[in-house]
N, C-alpha and C. Protein backbone atom coordinates (compact mmCIF):
# COMPACT_ATOMS: atom_id res chain seq x y z
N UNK A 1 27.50 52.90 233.57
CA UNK A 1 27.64 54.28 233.16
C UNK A 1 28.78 54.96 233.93
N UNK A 2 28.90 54.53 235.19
CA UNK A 2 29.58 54.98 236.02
C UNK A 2 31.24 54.78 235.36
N UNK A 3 31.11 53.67 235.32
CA UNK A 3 32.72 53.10 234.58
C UNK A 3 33.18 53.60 233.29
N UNK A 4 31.95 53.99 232.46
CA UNK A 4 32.52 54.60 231.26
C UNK A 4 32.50 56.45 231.51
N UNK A 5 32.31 56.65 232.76
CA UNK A 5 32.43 58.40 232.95
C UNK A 5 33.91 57.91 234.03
N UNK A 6 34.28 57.22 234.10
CA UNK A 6 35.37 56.97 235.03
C UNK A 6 36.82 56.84 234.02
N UNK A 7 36.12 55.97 232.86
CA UNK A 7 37.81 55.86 232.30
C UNK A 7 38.19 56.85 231.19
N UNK A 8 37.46 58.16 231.22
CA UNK A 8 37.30 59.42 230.49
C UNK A 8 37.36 60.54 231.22
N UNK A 9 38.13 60.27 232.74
CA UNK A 9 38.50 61.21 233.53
C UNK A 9 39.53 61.24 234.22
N UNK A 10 40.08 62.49 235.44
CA UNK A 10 40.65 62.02 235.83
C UNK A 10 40.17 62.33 237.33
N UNK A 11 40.54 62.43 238.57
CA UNK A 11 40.02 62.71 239.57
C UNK A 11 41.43 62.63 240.66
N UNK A 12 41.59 63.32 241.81
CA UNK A 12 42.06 63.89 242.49
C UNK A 12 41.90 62.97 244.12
N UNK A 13 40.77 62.83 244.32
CA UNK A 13 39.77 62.41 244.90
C UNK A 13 38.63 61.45 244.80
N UNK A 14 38.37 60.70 245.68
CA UNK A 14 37.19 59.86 245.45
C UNK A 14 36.70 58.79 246.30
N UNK A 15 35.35 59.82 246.94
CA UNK A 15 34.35 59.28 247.65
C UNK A 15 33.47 58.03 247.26
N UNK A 16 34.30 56.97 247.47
CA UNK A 16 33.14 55.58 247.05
C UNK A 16 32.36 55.09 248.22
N UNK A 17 30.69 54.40 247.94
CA UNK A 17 30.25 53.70 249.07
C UNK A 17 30.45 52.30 248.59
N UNK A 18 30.94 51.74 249.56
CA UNK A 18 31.15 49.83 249.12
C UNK A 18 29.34 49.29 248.95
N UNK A 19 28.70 50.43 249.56
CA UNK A 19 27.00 50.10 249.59
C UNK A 19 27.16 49.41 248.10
N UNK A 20 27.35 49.88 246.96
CA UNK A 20 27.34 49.10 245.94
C UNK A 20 27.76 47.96 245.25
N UNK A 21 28.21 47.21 246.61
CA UNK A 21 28.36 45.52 246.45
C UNK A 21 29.35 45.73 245.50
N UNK A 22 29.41 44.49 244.82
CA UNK A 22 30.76 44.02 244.03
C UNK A 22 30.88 45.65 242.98
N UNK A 23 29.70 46.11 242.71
CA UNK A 23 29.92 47.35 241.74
C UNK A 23 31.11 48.65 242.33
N UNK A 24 31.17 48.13 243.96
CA UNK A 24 32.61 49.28 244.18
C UNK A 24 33.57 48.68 244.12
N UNK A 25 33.59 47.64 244.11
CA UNK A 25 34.77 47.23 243.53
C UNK A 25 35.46 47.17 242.32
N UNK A 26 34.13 47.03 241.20
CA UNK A 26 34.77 47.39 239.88
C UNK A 26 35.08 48.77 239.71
N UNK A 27 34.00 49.54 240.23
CA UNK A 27 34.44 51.14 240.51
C UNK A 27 36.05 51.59 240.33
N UNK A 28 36.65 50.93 241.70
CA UNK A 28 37.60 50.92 242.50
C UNK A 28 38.74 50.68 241.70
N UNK A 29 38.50 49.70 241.24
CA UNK A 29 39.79 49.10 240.07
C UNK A 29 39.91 50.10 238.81
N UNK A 30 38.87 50.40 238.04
CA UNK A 30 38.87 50.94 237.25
C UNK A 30 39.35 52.49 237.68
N UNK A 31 38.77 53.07 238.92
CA UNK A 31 39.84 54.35 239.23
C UNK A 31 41.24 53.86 239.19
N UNK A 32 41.54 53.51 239.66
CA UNK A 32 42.99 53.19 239.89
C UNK A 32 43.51 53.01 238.37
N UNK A 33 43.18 52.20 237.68
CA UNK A 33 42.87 51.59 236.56
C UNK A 33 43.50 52.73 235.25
N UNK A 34 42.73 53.50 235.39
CA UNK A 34 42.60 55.05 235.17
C UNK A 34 43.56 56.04 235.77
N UNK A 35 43.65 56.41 236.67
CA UNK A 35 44.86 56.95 237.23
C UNK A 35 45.07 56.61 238.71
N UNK A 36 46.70 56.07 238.62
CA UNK A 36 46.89 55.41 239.93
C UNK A 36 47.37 56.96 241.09
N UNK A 37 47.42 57.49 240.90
CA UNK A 37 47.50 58.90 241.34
C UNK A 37 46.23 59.54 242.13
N UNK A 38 45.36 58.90 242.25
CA UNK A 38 43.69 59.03 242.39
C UNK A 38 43.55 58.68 243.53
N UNK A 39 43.35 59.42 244.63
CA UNK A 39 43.10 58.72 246.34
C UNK A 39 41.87 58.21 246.33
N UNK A 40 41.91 57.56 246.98
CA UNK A 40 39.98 57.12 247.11
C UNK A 40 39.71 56.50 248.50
N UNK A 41 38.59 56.94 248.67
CA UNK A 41 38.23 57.06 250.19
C UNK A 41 36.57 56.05 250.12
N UNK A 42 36.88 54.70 250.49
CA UNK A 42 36.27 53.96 250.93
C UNK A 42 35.14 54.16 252.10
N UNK A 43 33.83 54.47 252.07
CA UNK A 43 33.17 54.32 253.20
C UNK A 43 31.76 53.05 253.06
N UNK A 44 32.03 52.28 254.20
CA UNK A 44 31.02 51.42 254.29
C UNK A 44 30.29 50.87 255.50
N UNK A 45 29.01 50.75 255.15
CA UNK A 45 28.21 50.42 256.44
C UNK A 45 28.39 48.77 257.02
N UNK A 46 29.36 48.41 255.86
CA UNK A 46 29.69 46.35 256.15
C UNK A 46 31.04 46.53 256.51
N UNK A 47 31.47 47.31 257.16
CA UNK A 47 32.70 46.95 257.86
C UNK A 47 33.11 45.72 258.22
N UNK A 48 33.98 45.01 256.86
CA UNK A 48 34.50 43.53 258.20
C UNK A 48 35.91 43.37 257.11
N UNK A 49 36.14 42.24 257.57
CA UNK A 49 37.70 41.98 256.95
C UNK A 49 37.72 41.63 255.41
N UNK A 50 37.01 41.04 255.50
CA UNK A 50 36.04 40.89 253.72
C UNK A 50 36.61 42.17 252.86
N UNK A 51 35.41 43.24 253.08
CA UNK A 51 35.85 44.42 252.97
C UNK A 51 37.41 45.10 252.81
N UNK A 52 37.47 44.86 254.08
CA UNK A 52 38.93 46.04 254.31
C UNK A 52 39.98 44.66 253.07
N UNK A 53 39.93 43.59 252.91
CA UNK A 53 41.19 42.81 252.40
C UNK A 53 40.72 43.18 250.59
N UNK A 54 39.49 43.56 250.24
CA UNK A 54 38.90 43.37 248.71
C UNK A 54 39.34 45.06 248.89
N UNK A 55 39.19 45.84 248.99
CA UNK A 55 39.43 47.36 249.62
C UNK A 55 40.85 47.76 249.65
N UNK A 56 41.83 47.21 250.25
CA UNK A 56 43.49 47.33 250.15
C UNK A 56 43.92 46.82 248.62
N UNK A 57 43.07 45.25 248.34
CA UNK A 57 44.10 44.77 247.39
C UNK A 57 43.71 45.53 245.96
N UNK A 58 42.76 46.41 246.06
CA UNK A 58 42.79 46.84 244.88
C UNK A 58 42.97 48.12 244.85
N UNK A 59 43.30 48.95 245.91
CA UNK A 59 44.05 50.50 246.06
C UNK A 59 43.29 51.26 246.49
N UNK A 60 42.54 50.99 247.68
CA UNK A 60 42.00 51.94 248.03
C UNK A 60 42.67 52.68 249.22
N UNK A 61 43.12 53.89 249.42
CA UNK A 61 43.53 54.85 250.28
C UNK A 61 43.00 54.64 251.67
N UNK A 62 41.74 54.57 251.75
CA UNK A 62 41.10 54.76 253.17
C UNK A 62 39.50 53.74 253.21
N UNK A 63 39.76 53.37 253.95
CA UNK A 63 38.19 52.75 254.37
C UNK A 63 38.11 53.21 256.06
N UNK A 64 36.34 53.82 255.40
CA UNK A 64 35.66 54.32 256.74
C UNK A 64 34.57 53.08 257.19
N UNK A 65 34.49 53.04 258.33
CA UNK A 65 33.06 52.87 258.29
C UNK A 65 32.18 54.31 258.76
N UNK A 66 31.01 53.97 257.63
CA UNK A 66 30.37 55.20 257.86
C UNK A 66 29.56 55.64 259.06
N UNK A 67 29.30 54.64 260.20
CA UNK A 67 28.82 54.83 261.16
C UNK A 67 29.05 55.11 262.28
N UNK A 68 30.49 54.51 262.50
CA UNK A 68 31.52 55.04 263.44
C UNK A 68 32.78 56.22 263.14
N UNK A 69 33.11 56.03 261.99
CA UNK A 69 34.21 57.43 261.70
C UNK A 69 34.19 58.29 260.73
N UNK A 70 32.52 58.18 260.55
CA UNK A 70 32.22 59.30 259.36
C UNK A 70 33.01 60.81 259.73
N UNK A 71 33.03 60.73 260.70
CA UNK A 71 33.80 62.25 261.08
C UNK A 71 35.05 62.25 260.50
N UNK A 72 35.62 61.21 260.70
CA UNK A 72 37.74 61.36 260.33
C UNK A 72 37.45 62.20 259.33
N UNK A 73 36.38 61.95 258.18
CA UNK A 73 36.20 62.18 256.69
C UNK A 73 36.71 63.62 256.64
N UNK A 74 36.44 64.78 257.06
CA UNK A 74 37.20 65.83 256.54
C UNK A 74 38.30 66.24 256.37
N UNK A 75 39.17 65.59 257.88
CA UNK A 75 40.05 65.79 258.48
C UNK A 75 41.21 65.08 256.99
N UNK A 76 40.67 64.22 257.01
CA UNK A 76 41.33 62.93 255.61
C UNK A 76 41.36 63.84 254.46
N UNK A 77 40.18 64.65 254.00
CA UNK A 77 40.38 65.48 252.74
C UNK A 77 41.03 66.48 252.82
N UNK A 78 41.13 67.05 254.25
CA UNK A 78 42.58 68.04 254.25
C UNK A 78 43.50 67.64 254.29
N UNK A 79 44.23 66.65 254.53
CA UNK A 79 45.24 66.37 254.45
C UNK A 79 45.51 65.64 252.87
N UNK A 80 44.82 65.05 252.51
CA UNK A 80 44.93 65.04 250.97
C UNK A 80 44.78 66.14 250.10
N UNK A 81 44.20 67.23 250.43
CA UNK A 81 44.70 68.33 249.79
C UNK A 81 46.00 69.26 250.12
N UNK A 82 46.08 68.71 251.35
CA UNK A 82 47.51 69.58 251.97
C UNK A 82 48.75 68.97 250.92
N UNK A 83 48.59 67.61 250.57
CA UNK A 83 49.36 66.68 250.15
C UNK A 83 49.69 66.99 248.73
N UNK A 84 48.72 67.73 248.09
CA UNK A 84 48.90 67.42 246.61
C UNK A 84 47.71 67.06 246.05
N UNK A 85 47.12 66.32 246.65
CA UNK A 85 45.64 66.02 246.34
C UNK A 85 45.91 64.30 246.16
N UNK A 86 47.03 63.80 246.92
CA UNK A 86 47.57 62.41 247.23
C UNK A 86 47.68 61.50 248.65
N UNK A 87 47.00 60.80 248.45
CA UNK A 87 47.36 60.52 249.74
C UNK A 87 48.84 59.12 249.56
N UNK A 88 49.47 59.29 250.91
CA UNK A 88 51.03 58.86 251.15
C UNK A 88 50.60 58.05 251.92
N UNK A 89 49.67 57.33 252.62
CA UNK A 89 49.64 56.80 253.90
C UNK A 89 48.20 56.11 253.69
N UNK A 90 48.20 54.88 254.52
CA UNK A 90 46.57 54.41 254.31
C UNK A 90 46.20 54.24 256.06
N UNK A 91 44.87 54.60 256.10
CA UNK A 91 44.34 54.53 257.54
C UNK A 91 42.99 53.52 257.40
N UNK A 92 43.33 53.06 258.47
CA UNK A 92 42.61 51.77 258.83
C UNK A 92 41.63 51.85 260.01
């Protein structure tokens, strides 16, 4: 459901949890997919290289882990709104 309210929009922004196993990843693609203009902000409680390499190669802006740098998280949406509502830069 998620994917068919995804490729009938557009978004600015976007808070994904990788909690949803391979499903953020199709998520993920299909934003992009949809508009590559679309930041998206990765947070996950499986932080490992797995992750961060399935996470880059398919466009994601930012991966958090949510347990250690849930905080960056605002700081990240101001500056993507300062930006345009784009992010220019990926943080790791």
């Amino acid at each position: 459901e998620a994917i068919k309210y995804i490729s009938n929009s557009t978004f600015s922004l976007v808070l994904l949890d990788s909690g949803l196993g391979i499903g953020a990843i199709n998520l993920l693609k299909k934003i992009k997919e949809s508009d590559t203009t679309a930041s998206v902000i990765i947070l996950s409680n499986y932080y490992d290289d797995y992750i961060v390499r399935q996470c880059k190669s398919h466009g994601a802006d930012f991966i958090f882990d949510k347990f250690f740098e849930f905080g960056k998280i605002p700081g990240v949406i101001d500056q993507i709104v300062a930006n345009g509502g784009t992010a220019n830069y990926y943080i790791n």
